[in-house]
Protein backbone atom coordinates (compact mmCIF):
# COMPACT_ATOMS: atom_id res chain seq x y z
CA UNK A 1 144.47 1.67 117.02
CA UNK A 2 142.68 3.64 119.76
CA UNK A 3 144.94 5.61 122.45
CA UNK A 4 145.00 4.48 125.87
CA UNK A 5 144.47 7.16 128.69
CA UNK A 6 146.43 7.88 131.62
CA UNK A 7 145.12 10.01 134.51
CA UNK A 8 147.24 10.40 137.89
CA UNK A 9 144.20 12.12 140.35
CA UNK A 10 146.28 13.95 142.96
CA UNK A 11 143.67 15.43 145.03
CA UNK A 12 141.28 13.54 147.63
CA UNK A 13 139.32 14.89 150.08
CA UNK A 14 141.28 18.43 150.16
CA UNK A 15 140.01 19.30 146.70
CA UNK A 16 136.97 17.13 146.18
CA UNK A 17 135.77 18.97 142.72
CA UNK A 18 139.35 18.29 140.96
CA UNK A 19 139.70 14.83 142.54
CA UNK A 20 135.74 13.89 141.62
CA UNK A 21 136.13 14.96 137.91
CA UNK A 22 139.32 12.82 137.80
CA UNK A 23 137.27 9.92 138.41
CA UNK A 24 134.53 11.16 136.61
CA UNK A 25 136.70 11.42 133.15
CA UNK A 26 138.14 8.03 133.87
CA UNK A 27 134.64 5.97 134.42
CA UNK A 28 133.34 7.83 131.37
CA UNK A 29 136.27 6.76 129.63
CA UNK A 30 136.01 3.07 130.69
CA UNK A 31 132.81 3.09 130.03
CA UNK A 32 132.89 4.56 126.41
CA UNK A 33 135.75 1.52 125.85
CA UNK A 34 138.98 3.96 126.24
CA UNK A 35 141.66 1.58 127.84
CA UNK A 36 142.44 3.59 131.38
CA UNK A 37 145.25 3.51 133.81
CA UNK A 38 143.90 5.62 137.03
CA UNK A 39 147.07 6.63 139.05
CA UNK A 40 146.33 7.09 142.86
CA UNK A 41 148.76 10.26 144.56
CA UNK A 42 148.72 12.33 147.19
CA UNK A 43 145.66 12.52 149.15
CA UNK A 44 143.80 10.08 146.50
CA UNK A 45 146.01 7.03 147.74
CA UNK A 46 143.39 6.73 150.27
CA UNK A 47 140.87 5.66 148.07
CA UNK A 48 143.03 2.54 147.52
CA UNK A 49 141.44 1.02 150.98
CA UNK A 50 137.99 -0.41 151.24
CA UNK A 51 135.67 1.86 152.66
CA UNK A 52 137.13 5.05 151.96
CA UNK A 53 135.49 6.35 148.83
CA UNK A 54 132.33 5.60 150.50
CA UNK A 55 133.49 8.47 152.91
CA UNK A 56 133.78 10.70 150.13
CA UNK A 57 131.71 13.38 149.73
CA UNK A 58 130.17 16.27 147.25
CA UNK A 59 127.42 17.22 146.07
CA UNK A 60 125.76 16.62 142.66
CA UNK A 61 128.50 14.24 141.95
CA UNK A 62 128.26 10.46 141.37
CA UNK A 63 128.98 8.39 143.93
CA UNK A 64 132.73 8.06 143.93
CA UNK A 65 132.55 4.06 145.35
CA UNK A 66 130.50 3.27 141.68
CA UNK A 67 133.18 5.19 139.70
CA UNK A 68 136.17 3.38 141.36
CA UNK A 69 134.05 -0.04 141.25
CA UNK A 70 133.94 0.85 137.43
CA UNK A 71 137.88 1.65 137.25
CA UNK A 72 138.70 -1.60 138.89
CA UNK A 73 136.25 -3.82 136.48
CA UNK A 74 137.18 -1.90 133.28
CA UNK A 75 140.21 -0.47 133.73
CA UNK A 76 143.91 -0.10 135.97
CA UNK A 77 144.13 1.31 139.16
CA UNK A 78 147.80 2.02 140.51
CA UNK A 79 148.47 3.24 144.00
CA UNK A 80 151.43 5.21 144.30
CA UNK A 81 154.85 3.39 146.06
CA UNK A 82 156.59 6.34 147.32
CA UNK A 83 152.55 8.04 148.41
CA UNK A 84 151.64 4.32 149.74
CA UNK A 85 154.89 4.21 151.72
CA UNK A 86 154.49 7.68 152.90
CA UNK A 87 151.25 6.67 154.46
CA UNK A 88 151.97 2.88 155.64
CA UNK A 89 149.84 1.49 153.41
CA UNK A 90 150.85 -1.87 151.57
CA UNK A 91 149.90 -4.18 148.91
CA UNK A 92 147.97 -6.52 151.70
CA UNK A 93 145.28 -3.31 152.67
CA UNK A 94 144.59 -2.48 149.25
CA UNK A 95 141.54 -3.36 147.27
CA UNK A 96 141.16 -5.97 145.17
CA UNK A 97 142.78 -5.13 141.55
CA UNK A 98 144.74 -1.99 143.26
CA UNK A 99 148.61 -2.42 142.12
CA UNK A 100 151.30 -0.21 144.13
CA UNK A 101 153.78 0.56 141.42
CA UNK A 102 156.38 3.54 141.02
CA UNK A 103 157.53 6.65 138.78
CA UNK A 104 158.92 4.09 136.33
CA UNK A 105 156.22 2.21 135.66
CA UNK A 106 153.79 5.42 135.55
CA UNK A 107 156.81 7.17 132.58
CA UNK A 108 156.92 4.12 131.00
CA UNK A 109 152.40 3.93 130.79
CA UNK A 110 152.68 7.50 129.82
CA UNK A 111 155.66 7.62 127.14
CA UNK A 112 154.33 4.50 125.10
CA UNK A 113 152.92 5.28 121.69
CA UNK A 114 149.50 6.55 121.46
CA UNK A 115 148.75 7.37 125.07
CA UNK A 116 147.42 10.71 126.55
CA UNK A 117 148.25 11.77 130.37
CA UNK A 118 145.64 14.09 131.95
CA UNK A 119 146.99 15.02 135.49
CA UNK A 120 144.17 16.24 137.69
């Protein structure tokens, strides 16, 4: 049985090197056939709206719109309740395949057998 990973990205725009090798780890994950669960907090919740990876920026970096197009085809993206709430955003402005889901859900991902968290 192969382990499923877990990654809750809490940076976004304030610390783009943390926040792009968070997505980095997860698309490379996906795409090596790892079963992922992105978690969207903090200043990443933004990402959960269209349009605002493309506003993302750093240098020598992929483009942060193809690894969150590869997260929602491959793997699970979940948007924060309490970080959602916090910043009036809802299930109807999310993108496609974005779930809003809370602590309960994210302990219960993380404390299932054969699972390892990375928190970036």
């Amino acid at each position: 049985m192969s382990k499923k990973l877990v990654i809750k990205v809490t940076a976004g725009a304030d610390a783009p090197e943390r926040c792009s090798q968070a997505f980095t780890v997860a698309a490379v994950a996906v795409a090596s056939g790892v079963e992922v669960s992105l978690w969207l907090t903090g200043e990443s919740s933004w990402f959960a709206l269209p349009g605002k990876a493309a506003e993302f920026e750093l240098p020598h970096a992929a483009p942060l719109p193809d690894l969150l197009g590869s997260l929602l085809a491959g793997g699970q993206v979940t948007l924060c309740t309490q970080c959602a709430t916090r910043r009036g955003i809802t299930q109807e402005d999310v993108l496609d395949g974005v779930r809003i889901a809370g602590a309960q859900v994210f302990v219960s991902e993380i404390m299932a057998d054969d699972v390892q968290a990375l928190v970036y």
